[in-house]
PDB file of N, CA and C in Angstrom:
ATOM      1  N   UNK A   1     -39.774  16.063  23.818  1.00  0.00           N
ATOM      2  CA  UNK A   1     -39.181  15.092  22.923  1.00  0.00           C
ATOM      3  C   UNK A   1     -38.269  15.817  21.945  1.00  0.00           C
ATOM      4  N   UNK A   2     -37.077  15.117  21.949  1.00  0.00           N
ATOM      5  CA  UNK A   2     -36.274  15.790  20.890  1.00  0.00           C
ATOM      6  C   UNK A   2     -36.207  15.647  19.284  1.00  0.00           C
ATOM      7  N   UNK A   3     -37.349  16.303  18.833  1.00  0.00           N
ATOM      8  CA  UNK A   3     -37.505  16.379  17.219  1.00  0.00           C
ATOM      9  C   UNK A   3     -36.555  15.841  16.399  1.00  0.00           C
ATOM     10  N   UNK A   4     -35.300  16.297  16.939  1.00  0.00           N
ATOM     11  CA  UNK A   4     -34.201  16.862  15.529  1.00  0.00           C
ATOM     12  C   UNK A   4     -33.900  15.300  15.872  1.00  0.00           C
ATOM     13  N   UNK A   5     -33.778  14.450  16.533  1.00  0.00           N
ATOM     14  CA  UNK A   5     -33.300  13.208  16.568  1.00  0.00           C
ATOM     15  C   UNK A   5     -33.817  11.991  15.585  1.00  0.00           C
ATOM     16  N   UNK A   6     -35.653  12.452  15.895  1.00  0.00           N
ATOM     17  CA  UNK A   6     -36.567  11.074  15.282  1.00  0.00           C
ATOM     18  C   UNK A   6     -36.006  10.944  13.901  1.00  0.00           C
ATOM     19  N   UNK A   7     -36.296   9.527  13.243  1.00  0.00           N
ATOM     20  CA  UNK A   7     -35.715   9.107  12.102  1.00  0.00           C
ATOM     21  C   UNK A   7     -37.137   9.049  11.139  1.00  0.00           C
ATOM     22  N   UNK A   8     -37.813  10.559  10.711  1.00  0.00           N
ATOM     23  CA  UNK A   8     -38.848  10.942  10.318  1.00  0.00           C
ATOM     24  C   UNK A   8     -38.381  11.394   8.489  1.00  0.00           C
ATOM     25  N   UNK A   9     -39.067  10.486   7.739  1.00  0.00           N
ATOM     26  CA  UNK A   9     -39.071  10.981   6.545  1.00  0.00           C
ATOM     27  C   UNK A   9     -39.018  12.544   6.154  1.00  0.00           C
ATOM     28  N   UNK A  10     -38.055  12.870   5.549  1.00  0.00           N
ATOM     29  CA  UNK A  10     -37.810  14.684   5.268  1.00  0.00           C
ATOM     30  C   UNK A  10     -38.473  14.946   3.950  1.00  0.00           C
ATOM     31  N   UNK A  11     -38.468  14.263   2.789  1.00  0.00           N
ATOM     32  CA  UNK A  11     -39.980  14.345   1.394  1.00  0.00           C
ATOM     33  C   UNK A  11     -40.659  13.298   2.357  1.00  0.00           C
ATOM     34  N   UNK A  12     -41.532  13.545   0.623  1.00  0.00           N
ATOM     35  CA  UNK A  12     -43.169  12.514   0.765  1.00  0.00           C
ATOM     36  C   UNK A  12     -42.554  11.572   0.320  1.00  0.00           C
ATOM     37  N   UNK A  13     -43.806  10.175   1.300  1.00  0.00           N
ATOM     38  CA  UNK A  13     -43.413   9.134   0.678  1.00  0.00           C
ATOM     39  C   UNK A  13     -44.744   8.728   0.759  1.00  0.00           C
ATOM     40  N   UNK A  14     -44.919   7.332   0.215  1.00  0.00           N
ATOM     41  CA  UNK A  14     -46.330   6.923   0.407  1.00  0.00           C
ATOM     42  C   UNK A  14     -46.372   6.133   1.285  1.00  0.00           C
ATOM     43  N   UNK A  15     -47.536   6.266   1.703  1.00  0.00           N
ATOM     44  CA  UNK A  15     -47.697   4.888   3.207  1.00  0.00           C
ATOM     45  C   UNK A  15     -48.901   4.161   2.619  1.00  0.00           C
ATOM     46  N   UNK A  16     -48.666   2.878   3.253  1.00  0.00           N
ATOM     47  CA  UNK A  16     -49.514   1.786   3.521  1.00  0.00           C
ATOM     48  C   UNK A  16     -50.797   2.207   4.241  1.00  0.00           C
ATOM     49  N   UNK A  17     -52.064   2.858   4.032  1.00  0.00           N
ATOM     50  CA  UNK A  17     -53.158   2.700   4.924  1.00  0.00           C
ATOM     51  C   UNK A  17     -53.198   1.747   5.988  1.00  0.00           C
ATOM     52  N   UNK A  18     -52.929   0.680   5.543  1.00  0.00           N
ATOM     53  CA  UNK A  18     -53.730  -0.448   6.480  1.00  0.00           C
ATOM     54  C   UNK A  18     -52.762  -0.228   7.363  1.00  0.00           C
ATOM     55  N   UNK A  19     -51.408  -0.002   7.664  1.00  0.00           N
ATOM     56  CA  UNK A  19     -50.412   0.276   8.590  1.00  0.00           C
ATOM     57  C   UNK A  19     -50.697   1.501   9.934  1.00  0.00           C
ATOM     58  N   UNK A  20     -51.356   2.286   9.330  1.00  0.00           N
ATOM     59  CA  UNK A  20     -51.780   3.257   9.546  1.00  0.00           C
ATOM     60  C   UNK A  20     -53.039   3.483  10.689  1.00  0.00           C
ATOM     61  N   UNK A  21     -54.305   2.286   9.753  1.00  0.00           N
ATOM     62  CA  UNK A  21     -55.433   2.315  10.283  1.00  0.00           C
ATOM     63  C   UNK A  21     -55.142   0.997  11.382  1.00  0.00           C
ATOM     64  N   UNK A  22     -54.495   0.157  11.358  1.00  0.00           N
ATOM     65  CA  UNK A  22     -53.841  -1.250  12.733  1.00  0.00           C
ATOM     66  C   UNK A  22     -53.636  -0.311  13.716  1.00  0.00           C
ATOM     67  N   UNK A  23     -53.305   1.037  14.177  1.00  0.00           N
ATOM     68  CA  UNK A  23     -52.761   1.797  15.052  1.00  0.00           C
ATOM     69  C   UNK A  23     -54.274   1.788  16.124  1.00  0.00           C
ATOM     70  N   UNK A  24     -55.025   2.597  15.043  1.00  0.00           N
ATOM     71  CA  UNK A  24     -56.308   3.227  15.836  1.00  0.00           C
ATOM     72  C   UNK A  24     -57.643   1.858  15.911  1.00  0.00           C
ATOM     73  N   UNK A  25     -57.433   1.258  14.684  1.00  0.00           N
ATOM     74  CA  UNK A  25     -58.991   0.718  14.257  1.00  0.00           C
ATOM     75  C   UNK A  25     -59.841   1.234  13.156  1.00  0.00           C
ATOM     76  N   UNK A  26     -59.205   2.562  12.822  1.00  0.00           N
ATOM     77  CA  UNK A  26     -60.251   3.371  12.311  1.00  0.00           C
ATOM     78  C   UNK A  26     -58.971   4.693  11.206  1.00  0.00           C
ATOM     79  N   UNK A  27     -58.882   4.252  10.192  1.00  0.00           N
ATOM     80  CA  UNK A  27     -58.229   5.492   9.268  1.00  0.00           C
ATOM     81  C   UNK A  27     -58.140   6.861   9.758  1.00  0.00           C
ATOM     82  N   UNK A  28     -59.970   7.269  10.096  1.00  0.00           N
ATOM     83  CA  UNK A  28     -60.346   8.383  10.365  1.00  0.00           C
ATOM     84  C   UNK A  28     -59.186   9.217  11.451  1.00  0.00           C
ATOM     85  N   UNK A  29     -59.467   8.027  12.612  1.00  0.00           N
ATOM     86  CA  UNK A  29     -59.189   8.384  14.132  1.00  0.00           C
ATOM     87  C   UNK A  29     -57.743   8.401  13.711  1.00  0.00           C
ATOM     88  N   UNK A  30     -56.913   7.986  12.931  1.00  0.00           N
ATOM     89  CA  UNK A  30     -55.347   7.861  12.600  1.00  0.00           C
ATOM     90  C   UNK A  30     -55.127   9.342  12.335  1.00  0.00           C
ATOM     91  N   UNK A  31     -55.716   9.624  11.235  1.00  0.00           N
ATOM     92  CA  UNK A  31     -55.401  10.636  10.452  1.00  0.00           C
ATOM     93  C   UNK A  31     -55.549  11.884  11.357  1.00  0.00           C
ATOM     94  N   UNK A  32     -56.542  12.108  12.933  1.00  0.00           N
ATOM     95  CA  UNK A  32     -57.280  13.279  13.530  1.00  0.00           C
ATOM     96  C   UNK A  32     -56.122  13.242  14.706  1.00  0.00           C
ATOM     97  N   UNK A  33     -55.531  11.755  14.548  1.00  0.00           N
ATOM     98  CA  UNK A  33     -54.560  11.879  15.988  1.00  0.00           C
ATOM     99  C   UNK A  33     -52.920  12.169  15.309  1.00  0.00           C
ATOM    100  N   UNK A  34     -52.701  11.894  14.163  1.00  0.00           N
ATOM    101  CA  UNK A  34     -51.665  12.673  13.203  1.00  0.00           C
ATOM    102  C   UNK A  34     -51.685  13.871  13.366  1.00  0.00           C
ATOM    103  N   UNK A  35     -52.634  14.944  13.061  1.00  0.00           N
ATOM    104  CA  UNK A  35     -53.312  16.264  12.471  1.00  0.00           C
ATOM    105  C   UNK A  35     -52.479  16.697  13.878  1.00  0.00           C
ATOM    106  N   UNK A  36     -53.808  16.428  15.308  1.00  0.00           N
ATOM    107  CA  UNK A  36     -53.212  16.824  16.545  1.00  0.00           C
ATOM    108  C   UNK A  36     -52.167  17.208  16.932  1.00  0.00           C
ATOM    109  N   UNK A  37     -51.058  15.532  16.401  1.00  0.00           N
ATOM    110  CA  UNK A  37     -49.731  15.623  17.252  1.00  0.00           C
ATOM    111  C   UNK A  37     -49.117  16.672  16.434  1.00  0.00           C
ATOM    112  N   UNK A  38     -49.335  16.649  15.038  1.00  0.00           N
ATOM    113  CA  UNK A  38     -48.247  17.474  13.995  1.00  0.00           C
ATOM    114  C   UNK A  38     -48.928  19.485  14.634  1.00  0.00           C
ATOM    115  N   UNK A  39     -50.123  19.499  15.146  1.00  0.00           N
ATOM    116  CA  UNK A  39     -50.161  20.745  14.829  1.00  0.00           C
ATOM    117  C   UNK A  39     -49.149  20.987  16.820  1.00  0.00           C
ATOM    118  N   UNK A  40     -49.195  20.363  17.391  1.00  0.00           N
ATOM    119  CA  UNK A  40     -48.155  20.143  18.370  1.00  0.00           C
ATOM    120  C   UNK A  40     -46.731  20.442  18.600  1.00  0.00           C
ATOM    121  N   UNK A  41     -46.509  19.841  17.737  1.00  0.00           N
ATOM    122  CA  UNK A  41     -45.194  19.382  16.940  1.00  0.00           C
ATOM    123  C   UNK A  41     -44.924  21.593  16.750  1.00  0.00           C
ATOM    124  N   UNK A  42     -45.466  21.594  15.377  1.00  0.00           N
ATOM    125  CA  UNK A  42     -45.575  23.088  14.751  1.00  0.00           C
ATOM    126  C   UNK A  42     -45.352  23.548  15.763  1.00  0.00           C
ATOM    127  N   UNK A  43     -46.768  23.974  17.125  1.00  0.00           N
ATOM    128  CA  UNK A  43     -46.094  25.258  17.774  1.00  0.00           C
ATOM    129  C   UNK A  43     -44.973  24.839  18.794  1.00  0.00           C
ATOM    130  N   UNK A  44     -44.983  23.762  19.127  1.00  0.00           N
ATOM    131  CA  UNK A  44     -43.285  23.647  19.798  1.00  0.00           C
ATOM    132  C   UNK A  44     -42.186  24.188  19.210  1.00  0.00           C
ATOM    133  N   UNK A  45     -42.200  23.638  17.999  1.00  0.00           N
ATOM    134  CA  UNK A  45     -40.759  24.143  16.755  1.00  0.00           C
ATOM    135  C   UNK A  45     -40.813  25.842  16.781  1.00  0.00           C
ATOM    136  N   UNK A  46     -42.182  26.138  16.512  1.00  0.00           N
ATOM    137  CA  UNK A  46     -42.485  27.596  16.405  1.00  0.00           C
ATOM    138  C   UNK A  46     -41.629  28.292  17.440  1.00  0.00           C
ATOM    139  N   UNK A  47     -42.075  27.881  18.643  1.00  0.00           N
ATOM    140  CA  UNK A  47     -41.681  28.689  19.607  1.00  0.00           C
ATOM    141  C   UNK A  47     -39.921  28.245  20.262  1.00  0.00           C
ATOM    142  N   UNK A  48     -39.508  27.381  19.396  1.00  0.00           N
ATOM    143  CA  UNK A  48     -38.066  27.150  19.973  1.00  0.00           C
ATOM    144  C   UNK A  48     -37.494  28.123  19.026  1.00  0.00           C
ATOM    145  N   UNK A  49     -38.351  28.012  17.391  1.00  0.00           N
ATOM    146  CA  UNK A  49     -37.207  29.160  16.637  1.00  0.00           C
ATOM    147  C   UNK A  49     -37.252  30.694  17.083  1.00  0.00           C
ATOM    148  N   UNK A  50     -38.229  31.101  17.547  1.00  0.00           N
ATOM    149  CA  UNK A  50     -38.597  32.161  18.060  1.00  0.00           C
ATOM    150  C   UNK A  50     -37.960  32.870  18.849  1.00  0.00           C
ATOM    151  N   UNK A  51     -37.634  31.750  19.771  1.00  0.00           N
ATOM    152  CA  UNK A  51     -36.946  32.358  21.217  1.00  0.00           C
ATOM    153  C   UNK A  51     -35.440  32.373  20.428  1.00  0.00           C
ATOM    154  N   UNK A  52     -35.341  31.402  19.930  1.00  0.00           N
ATOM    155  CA  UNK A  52     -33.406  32.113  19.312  1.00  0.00           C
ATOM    156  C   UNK A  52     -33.327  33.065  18.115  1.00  0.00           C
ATOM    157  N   UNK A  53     -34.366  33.142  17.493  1.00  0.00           N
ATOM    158  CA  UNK A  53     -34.163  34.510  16.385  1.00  0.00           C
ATOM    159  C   UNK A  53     -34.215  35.632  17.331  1.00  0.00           C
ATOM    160  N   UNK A  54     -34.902  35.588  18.367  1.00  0.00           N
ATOM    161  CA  UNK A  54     -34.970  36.633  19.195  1.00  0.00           C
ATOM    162  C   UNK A  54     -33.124  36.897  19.539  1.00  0.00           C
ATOM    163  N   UNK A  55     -32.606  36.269  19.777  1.00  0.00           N
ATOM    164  CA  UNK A  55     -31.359  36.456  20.183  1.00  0.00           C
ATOM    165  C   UNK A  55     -30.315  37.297  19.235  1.00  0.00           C
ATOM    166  N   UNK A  56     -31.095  37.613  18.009  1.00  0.00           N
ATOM    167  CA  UNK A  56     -30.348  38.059  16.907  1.00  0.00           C
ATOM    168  C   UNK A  56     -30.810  39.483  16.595  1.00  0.00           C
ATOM    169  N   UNK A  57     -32.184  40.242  17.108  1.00  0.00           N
ATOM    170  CA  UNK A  57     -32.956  40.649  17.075  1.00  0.00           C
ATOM    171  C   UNK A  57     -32.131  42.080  17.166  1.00  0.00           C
ATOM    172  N   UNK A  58     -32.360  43.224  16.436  1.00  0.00           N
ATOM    173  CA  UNK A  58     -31.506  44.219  16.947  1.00  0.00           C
ATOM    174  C   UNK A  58     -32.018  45.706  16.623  1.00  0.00           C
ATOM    175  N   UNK A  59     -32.447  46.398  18.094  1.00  0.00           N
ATOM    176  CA  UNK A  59     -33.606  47.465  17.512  1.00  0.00           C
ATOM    177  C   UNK A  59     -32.797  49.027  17.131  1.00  0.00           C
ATOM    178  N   UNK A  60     -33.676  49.273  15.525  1.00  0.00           N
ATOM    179  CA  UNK A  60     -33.124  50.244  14.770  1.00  0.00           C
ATOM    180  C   UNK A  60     -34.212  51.097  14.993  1.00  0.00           C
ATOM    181  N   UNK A  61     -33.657  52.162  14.560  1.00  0.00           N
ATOM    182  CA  UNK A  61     -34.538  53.463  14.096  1.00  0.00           C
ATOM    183  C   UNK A  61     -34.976  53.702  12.509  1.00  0.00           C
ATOM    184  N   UNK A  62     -33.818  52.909  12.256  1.00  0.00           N
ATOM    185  CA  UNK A  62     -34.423  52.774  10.663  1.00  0.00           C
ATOM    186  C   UNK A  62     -35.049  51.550   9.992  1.00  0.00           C
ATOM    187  N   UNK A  63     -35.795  50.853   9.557  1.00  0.00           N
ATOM    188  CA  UNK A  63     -36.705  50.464   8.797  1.00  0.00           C
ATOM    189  C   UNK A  63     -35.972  49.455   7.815  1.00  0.00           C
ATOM    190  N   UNK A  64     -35.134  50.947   7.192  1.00  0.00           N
ATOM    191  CA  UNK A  64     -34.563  50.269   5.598  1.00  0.00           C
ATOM    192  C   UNK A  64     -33.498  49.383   5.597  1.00  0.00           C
ATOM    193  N   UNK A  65     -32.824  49.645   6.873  1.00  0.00           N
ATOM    194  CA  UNK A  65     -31.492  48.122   6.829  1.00  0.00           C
ATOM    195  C   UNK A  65     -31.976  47.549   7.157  1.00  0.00           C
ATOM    196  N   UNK A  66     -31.318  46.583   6.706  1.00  0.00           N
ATOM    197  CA  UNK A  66     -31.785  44.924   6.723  1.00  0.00           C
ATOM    198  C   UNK A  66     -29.859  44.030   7.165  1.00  0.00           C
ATOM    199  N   UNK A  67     -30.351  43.737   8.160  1.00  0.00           N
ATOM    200  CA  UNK A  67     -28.923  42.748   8.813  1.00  0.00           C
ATOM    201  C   UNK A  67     -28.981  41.845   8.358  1.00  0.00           C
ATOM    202  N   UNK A  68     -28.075  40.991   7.581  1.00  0.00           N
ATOM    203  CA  UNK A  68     -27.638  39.383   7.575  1.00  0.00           C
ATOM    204  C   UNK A  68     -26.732  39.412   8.547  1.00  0.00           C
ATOM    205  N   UNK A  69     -27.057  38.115   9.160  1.00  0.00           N
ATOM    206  CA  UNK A  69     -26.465  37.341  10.108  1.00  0.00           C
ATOM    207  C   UNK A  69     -26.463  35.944   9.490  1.00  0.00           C
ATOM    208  N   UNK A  70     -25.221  35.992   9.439  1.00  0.00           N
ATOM    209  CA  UNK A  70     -24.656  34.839   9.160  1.00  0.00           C
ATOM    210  C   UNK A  70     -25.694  33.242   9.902  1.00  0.00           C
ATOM    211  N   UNK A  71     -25.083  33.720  11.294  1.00  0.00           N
ATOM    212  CA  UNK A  71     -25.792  32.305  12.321  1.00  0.00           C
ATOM    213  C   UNK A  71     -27.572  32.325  11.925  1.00  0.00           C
ATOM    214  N   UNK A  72     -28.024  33.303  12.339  1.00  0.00           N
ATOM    215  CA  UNK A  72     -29.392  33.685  11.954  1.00  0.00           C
ATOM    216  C   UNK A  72     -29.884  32.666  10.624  1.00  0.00           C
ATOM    217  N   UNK A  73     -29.003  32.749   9.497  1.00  0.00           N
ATOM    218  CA  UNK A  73     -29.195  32.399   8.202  1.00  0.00           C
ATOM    219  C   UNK A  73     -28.907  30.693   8.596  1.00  0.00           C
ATOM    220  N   UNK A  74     -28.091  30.235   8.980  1.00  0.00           N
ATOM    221  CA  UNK A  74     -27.829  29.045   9.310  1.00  0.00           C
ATOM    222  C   UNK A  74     -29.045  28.084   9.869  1.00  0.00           C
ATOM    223  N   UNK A  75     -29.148  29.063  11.182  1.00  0.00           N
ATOM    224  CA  UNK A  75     -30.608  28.542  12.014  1.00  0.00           C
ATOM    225  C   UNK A  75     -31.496  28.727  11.024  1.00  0.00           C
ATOM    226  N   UNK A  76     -31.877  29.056  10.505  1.00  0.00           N
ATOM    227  CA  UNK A  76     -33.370  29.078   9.731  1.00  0.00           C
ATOM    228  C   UNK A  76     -32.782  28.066   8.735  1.00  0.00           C
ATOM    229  N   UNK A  77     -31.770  27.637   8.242  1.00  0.00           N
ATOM    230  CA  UNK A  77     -31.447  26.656   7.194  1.00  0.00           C
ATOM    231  C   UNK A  77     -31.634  25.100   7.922  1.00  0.00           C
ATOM    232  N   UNK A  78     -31.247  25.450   9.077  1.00  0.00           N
ATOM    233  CA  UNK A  78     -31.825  23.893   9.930  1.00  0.00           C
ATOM    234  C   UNK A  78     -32.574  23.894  10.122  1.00  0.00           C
ATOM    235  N   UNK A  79     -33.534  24.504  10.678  1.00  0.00           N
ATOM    236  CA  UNK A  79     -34.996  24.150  10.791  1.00  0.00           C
ATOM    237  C   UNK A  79     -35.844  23.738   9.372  1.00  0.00           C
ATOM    238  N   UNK A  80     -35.744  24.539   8.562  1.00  0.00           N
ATOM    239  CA  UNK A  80     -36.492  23.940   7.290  1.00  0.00           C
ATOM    240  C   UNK A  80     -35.894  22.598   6.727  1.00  0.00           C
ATOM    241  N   UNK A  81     -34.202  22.770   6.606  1.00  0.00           N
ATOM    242  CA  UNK A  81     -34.082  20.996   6.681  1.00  0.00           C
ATOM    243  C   UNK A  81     -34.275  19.991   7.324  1.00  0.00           C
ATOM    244  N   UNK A  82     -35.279  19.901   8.404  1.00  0.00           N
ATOM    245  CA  UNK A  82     -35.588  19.021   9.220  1.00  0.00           C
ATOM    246  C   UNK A  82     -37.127  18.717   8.810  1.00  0.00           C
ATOM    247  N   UNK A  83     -37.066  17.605   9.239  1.00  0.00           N
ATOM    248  CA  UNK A  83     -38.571  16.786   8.804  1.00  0.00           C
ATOM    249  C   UNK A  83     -39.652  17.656   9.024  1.00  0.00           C
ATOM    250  N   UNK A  84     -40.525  17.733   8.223  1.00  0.00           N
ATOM    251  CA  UNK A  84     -42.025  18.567   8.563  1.00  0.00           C
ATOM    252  C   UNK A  84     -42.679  17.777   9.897  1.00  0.00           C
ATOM    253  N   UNK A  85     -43.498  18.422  10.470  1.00  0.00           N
ATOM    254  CA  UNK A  85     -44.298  18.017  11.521  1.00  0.00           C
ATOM    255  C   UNK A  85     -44.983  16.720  11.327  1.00  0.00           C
ATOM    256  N   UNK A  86     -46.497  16.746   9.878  1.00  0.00           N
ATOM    257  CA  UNK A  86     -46.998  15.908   9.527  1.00  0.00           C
ATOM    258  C   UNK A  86     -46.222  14.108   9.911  1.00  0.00           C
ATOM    259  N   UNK A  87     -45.006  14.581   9.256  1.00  0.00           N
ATOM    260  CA  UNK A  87     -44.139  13.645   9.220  1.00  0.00           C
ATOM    261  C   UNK A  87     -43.545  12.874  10.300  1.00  0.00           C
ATOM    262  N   UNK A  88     -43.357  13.972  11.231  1.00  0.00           N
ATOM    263  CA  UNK A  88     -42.625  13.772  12.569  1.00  0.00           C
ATOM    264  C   UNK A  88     -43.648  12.706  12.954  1.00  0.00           C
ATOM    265  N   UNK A  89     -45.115  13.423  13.150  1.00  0.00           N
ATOM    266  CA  UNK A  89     -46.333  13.135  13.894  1.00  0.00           C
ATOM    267  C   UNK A  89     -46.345  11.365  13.079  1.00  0.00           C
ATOM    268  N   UNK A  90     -46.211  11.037  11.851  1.00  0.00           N
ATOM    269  CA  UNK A  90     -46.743  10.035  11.527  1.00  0.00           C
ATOM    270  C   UNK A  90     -45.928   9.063  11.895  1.00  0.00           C
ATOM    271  N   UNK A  91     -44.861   9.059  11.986  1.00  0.00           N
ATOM    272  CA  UNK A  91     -43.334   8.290  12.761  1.00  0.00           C
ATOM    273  C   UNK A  91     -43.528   7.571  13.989  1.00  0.00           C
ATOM    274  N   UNK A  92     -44.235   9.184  14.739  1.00  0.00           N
ATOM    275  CA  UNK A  92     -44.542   8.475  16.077  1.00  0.00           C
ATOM    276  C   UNK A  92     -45.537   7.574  16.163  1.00  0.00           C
ATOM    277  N   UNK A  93     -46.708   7.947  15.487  1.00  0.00           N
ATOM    278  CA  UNK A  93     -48.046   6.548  15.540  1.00  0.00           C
ATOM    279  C   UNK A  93     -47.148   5.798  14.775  1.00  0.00           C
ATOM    280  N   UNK A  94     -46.333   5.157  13.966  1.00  0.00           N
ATOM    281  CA  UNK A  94     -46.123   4.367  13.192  1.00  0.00           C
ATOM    282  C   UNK A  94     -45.417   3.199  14.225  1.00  0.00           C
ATOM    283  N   UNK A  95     -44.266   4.135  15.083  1.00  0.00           N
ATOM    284  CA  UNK A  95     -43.286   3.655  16.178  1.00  0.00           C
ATOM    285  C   UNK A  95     -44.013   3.618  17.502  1.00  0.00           C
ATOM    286  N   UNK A  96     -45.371   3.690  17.582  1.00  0.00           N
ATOM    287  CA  UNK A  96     -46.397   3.595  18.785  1.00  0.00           C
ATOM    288  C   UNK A  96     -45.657   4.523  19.319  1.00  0.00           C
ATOM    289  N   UNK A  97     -45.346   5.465  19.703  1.00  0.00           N
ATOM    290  CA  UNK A  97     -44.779   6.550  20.444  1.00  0.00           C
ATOM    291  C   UNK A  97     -45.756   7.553  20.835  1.00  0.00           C
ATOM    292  N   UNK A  98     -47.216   7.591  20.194  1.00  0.00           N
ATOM    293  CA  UNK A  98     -47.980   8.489  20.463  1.00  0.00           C
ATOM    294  C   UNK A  98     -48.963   7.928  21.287  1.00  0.00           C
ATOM    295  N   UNK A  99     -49.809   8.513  22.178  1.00  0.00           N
ATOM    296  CA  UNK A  99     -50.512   8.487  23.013  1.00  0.00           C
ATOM    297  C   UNK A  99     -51.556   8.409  22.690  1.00  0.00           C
ATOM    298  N   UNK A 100     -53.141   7.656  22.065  1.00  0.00           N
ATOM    299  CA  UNK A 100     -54.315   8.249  21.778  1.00  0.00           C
ATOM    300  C   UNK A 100     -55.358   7.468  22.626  1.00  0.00           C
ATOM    301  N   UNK A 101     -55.861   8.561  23.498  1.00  0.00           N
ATOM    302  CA  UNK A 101     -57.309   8.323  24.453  1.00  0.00           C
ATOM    303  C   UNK A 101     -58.215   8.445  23.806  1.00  0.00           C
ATOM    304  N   UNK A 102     -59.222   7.562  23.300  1.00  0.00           N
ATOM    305  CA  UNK A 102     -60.319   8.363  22.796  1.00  0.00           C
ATOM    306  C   UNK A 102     -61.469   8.286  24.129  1.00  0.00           C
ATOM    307  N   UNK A 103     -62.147   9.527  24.162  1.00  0.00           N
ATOM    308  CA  UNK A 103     -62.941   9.953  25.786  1.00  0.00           C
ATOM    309  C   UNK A 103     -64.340   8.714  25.152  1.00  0.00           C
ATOM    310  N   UNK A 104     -64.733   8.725  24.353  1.00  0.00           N
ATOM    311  CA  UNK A 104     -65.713   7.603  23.941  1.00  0.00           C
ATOM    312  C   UNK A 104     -65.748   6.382  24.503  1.00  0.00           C
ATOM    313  N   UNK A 105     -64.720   5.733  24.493  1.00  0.00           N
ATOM    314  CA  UNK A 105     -63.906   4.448  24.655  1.00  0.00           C
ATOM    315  C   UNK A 105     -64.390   4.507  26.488  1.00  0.00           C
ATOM    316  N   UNK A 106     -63.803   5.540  27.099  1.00  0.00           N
ATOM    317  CA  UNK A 106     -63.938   5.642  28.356  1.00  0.00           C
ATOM    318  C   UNK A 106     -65.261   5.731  29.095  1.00  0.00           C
ATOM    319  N   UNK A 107     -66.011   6.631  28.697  1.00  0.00           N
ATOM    320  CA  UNK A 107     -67.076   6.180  29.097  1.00  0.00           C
ATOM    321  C   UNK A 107     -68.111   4.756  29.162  1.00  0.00           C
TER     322      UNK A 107
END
């Protein structure tokens, strides 16, 4: 799913509980299937910035320089301006976009 697209609050805002808990039935189960998707969310982002800082990456013998890179500086300026995870994650239960099985239910 493409993150940078969703139309996910970038501050805090406050939400409506009861909006929240209509999803699951249960606040609890809202809040554990939020937690999930957002810690999701995290290592996806993690590992997309990763693989392109890598691209900037440049091996010294010395320690003490320190490179600015321009682009480098850019990319890390977009990623932190983009919506936090939490956020992302709550968008999607909000926009039913998220998936939640509970294995209880099934049996």
């Amino acid at each position: 799913m493409n993150f940078k697209n969703l139309k996910a609050e970038r501050t805090t805002i406050t939400r409506d509980i009861v909006n929240l808990e209509e999803k699951t039935g249960n606040i609890y189960q809202s809040i554990v299937a939020i937690s999930k998707r957002a810690n999701q969310i995290n290592s996806t982002l993690k590992e997309e910035l990763t693989s392109k800082l890598q691209e900037f990456n440049v091996a010294t013998d010395n320690l003490e320089e320190v490179f600015e890179n321009r682009e480098q500086i850019e990319l890390s300026r977009h990623y932190e301006k983009m919506a936090k995870p939490p956020s992302i994650a709550t968008q999607e239960l909000l926009d039913d976009k998220l998936f939640i099985r509970n294995p209880e239910d099934e049996a």
